[in-house]
Protein backbone atom coordinates (compact mmCIF):
# COMPACT_ATOMS: atom_id res chain seq x y z
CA UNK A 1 -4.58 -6.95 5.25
CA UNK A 2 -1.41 -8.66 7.06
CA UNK A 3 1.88 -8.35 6.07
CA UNK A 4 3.38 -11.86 4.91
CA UNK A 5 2.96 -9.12 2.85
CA UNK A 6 12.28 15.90 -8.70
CA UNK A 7 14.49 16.42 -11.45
CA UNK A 8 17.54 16.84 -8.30
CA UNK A 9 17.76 12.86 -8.38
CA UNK A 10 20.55 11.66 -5.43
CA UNK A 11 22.54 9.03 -6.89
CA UNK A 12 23.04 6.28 -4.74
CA UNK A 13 26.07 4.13 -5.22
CA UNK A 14 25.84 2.27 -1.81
CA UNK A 15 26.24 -1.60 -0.86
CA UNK A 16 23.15 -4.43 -0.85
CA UNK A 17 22.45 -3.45 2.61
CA UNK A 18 22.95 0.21 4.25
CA UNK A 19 22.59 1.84 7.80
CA UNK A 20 20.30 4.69 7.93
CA UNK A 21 19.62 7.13 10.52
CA UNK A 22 15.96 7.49 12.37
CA UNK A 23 16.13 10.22 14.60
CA UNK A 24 13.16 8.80 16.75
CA UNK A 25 14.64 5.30 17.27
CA UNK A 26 18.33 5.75 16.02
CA UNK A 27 19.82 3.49 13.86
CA UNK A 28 18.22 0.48 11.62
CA UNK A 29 19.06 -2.20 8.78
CA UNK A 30 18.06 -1.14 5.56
CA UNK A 31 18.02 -3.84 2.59
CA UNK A 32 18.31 -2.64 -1.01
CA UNK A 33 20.41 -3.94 -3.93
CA UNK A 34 21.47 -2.25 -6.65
CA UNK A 35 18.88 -3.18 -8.76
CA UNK A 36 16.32 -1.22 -6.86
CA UNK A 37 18.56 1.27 -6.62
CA UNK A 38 19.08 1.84 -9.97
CA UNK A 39 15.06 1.54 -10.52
CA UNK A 40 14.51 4.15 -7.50
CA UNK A 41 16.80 6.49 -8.99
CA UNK A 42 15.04 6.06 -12.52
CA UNK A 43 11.62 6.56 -10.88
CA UNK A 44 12.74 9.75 -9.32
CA UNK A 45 13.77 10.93 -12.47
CA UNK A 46 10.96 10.12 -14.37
CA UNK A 47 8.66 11.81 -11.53
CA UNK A 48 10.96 15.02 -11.55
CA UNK A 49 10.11 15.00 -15.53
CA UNK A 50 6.25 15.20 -14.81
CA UNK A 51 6.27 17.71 -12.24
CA UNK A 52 2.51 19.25 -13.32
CA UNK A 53 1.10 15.50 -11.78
CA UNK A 54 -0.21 16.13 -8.88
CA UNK A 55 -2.44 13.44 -5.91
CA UNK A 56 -4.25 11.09 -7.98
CA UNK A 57 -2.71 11.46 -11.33
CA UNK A 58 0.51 11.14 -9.87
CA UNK A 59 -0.46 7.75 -8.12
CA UNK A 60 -2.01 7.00 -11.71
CA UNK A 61 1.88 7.45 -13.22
CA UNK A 62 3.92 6.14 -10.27
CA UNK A 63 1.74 3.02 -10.45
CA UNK A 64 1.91 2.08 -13.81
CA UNK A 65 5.82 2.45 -13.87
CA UNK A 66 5.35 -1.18 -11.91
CA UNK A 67 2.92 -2.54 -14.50
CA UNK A 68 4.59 -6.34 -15.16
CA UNK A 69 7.01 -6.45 -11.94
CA UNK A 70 6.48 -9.88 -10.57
CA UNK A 71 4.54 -10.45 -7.73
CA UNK A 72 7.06 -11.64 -4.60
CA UNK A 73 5.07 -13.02 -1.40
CA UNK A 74 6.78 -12.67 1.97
CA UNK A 75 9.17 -9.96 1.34
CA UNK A 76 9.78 -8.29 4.35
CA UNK A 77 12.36 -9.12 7.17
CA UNK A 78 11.02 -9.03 10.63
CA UNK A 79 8.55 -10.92 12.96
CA UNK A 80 8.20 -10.68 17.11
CA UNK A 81 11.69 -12.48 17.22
CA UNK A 82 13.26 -11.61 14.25
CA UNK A 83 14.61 -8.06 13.86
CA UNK A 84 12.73 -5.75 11.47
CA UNK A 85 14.77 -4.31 8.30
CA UNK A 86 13.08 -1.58 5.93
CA UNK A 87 13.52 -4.13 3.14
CA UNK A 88 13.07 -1.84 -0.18
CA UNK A 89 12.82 -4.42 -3.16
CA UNK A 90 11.55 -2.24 -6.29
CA UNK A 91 11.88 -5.65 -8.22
CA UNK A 92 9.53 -8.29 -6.37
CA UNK A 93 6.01 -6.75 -4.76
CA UNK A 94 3.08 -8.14 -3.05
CA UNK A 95 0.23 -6.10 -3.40
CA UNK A 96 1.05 -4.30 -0.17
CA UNK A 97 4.19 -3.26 -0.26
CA UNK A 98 3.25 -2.18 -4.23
CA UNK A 99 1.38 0.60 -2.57
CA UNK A 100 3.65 1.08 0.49
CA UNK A 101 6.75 2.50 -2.81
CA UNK A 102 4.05 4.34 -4.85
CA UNK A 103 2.70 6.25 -1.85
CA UNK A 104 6.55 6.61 -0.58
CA UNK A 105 7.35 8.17 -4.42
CA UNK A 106 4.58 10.39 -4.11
CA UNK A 107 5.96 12.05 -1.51
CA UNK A 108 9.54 11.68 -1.44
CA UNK A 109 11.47 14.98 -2.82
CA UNK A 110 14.26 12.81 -3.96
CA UNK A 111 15.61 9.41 -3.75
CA UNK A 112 17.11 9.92 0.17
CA UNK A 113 13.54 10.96 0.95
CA UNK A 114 12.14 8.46 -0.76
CA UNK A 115 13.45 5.33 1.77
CA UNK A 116 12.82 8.09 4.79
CA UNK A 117 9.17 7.89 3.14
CA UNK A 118 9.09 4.07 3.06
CA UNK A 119 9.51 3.83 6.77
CA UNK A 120 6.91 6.98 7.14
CA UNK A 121 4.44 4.40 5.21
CA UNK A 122 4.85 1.36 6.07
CA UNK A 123 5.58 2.24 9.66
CA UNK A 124 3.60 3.53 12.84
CA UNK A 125 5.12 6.85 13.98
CA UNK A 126 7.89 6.55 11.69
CA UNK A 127 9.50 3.58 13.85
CA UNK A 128 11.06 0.61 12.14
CA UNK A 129 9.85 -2.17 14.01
CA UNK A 130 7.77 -5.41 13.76
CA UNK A 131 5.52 -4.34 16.40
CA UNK A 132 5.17 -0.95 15.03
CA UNK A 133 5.13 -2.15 10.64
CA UNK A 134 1.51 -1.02 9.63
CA UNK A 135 0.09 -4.69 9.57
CA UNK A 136 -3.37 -4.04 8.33
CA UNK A 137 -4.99 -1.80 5.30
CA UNK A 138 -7.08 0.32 7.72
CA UNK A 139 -3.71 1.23 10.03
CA UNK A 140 -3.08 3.69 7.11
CA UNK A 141 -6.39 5.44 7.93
CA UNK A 142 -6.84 4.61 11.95
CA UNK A 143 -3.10 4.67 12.62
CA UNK A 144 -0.88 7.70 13.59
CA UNK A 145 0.47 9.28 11.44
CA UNK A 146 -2.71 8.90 9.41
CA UNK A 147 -1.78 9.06 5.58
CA UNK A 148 -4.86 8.77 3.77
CA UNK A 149 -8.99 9.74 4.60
CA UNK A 150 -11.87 6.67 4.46
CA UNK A 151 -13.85 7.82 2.11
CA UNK A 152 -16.46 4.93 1.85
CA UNK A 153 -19.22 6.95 3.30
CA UNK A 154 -18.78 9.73 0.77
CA UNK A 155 -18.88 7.68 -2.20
CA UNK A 156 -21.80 5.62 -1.28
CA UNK A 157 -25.17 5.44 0.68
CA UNK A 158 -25.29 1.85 1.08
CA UNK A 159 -21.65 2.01 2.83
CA UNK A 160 -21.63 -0.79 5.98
CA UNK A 161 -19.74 -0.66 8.85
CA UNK A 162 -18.40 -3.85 10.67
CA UNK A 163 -16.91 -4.13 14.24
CA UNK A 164 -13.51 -6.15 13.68
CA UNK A 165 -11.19 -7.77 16.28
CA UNK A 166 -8.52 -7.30 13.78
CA UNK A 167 -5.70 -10.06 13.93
CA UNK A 168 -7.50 -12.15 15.91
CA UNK A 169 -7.52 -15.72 14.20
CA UNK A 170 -9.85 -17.56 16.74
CA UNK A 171 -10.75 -17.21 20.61
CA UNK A 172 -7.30 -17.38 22.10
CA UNK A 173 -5.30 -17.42 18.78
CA UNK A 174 -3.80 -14.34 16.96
CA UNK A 175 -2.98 -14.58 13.11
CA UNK A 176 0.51 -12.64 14.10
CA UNK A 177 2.16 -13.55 17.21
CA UNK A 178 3.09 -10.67 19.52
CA UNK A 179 0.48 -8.24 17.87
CA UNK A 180 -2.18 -6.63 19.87
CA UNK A 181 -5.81 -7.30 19.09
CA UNK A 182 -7.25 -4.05 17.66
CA UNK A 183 -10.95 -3.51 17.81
CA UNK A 184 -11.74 -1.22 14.78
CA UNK A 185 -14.72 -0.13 12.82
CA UNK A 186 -14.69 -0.90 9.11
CA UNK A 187 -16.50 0.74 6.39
CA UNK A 188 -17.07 -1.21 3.34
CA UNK A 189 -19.31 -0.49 0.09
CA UNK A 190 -20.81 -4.16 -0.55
CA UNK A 191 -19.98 -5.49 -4.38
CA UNK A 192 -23.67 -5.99 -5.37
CA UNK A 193 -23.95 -1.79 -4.96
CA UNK A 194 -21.17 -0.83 -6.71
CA UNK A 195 -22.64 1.01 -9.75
CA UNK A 196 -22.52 3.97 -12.20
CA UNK A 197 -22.75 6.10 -9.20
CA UNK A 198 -19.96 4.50 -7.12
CA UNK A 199 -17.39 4.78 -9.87
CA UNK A 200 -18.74 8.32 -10.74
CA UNK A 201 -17.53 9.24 -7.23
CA UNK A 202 -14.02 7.18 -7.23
CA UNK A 203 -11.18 9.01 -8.06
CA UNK A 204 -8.01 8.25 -9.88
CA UNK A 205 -5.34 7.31 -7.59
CA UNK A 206 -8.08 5.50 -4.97
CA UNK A 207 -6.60 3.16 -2.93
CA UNK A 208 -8.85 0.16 -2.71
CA UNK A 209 -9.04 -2.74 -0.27
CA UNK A 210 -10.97 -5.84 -1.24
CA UNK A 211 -13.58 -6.27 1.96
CA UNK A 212 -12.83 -9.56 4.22
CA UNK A 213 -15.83 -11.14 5.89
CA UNK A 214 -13.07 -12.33 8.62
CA UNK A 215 -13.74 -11.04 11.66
CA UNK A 216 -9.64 -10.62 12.68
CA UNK A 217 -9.30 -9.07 9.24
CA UNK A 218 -9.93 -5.82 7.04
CA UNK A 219 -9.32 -6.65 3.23
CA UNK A 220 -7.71 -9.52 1.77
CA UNK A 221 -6.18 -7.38 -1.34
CA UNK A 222 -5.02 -3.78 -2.22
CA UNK A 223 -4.55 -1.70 -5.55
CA UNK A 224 -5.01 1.29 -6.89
CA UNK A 225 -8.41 2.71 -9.01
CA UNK A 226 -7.34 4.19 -12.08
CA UNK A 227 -8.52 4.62 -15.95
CA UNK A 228 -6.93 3.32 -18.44
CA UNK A 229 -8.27 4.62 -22.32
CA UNK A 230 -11.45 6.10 -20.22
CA UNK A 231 -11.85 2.32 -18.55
CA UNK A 232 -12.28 1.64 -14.90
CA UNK A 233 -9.50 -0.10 -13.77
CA UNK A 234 -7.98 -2.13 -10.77
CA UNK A 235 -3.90 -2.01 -10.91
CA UNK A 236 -2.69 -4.62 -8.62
CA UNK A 237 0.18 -6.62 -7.78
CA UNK A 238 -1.73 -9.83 -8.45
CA UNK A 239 -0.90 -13.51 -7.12
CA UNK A 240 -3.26 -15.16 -9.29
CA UNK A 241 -1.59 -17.87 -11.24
CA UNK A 242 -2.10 -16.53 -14.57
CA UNK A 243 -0.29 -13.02 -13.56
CA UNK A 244 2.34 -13.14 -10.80
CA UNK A 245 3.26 -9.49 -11.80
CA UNK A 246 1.73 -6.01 -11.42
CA UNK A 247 -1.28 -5.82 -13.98
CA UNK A 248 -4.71 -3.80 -14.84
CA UNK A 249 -7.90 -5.68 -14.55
CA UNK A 250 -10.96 -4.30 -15.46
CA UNK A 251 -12.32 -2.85 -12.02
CA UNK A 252 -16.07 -4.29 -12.74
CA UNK A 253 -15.32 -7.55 -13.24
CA UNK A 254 -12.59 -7.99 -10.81
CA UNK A 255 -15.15 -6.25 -7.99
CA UNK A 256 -18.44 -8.12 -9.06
CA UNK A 257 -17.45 -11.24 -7.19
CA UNK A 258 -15.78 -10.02 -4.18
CA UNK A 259 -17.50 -9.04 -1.10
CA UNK A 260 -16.82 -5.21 -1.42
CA UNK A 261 -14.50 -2.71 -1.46
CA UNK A 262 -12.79 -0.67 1.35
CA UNK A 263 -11.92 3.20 -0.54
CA UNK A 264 -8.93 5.14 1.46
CA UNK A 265 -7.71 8.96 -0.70
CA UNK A 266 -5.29 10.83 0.10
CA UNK A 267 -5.65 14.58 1.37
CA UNK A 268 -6.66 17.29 -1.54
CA UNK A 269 -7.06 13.85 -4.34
């Protein structure tokens, strides 16, 4: 996937665009309104409220507080000659940076930590920068720090693994300029075996990938596995014409048609 894409709440009163501290790379831009502001502090709250949620379930809650936010492409600031910003915009997701806040809410211990925890997530070692922004799905498995476990090969037998030259475009050509090529392994569960068994062995608060056949890529979507009323379910900030917002699609018939799923958990889900 390629980026084109506690009850102690901290108020924050502070302009559109702030300067926050990094100890590893000193200071950086950080854009936020006041709209996400306000919806980051009411978040918090909300999460401080439920404090018995814990891995998956939490995901489940933190996730469905989106449910309807439209779907924004090309959100974040940076590119090999544009400087990065940790852009935090609650209020317009693409389906990467949805999961890039819920992950950063599940671990943030208040609203502060919660934009430390979006630059944890969405960047390589913690470093705000283009060349370091986690660019692909997999990076959150394969790249330090490591945030969540592949667990493809647990959930099914008939897992496949794939040898990808990930952002490579074509011999000579990369899909983001100024981006190494990465050679990675990829381990995929193919559509046509994703039965009873698989979703007996999915867990709430799964983070899936939708499988690319693309050799320079790993998926070519992310959400979340959930259950809604007992119902296997795909939450997703979708681009599809006929959403444009975060919604729940039935997991089976979203899956059936796709090449197969990538399955990433975090630790003790």
């Amino acid at each position: 996937m390629i980026y084109h894409p506690p009850s102690n709440t901290h108020e924050f009163a502070n302009p559109a665009s702030q300067l926050i501290v990094n100890v590893s790379t000193g200071k950086y831009d950080t854009d936020i309104d006041q709209a996400s502001i306000n919806r980051m502090n009411k978040i918090i709250a909300e999460i401080g409220k439920h404090k018995d949620l814990k891995n998956g379930n939490l995901i489940d809650f933190i996730s469905k507080q989106f449910l309807g936010t439209p779907y924004v492409a090309n959100r974040l600031i940076g590119s090999q000659t544009t400087p990065e910003h940790l852009v935090i915009d609650l209020n317009a997701l693409d389906c990467f940076t949805y999961i890039d806040y819920v992950e950063a809410f599940r671990r943030a211990k208040n609203a502060s930590d919660f934009i430390r925890q979006v630059a944890h997530v969405r960047y390589k070692n913690d470093t705000v920068s283009f060349f370091k922004r986690r660019h692909f799905f997999s990076d959150w498995a394969y790249s330090n720090p490591v945030l969540v476990k592949d667990v493809a090969a647990q959930i099914s037998p008939k897992t496949q693994t794939v040898r990808k030259r990930l952002n490579e475009k074509a011999p000579g050509e990369k899909y983001l300029p100024g981006i190494p090529i990465v050679t990675r392994d990829i381990k995929y569960i193919p559509s046509q075996y994703i039965d009873n068994n698989v979703i007996k062995n999915l867990h709430v608060g799964d983070y899936i990938g939708i499988y690319s056949p693309d050799h320079g890529m790993d998926v070519t979507h992310v959400g979340i596995y959930t259950k809604v009323n007992g119902v296997p379910t795909f939450r997703n900030a979708s681009s599809l014409r006929a959403n444009m917002k975060v919604v729940d699609s039935p997991f089976m018939d979203y899956v059936k048609n796709k090449p197969g799923i990538v399955v990433f958990r975090i630790s003790g889900s």
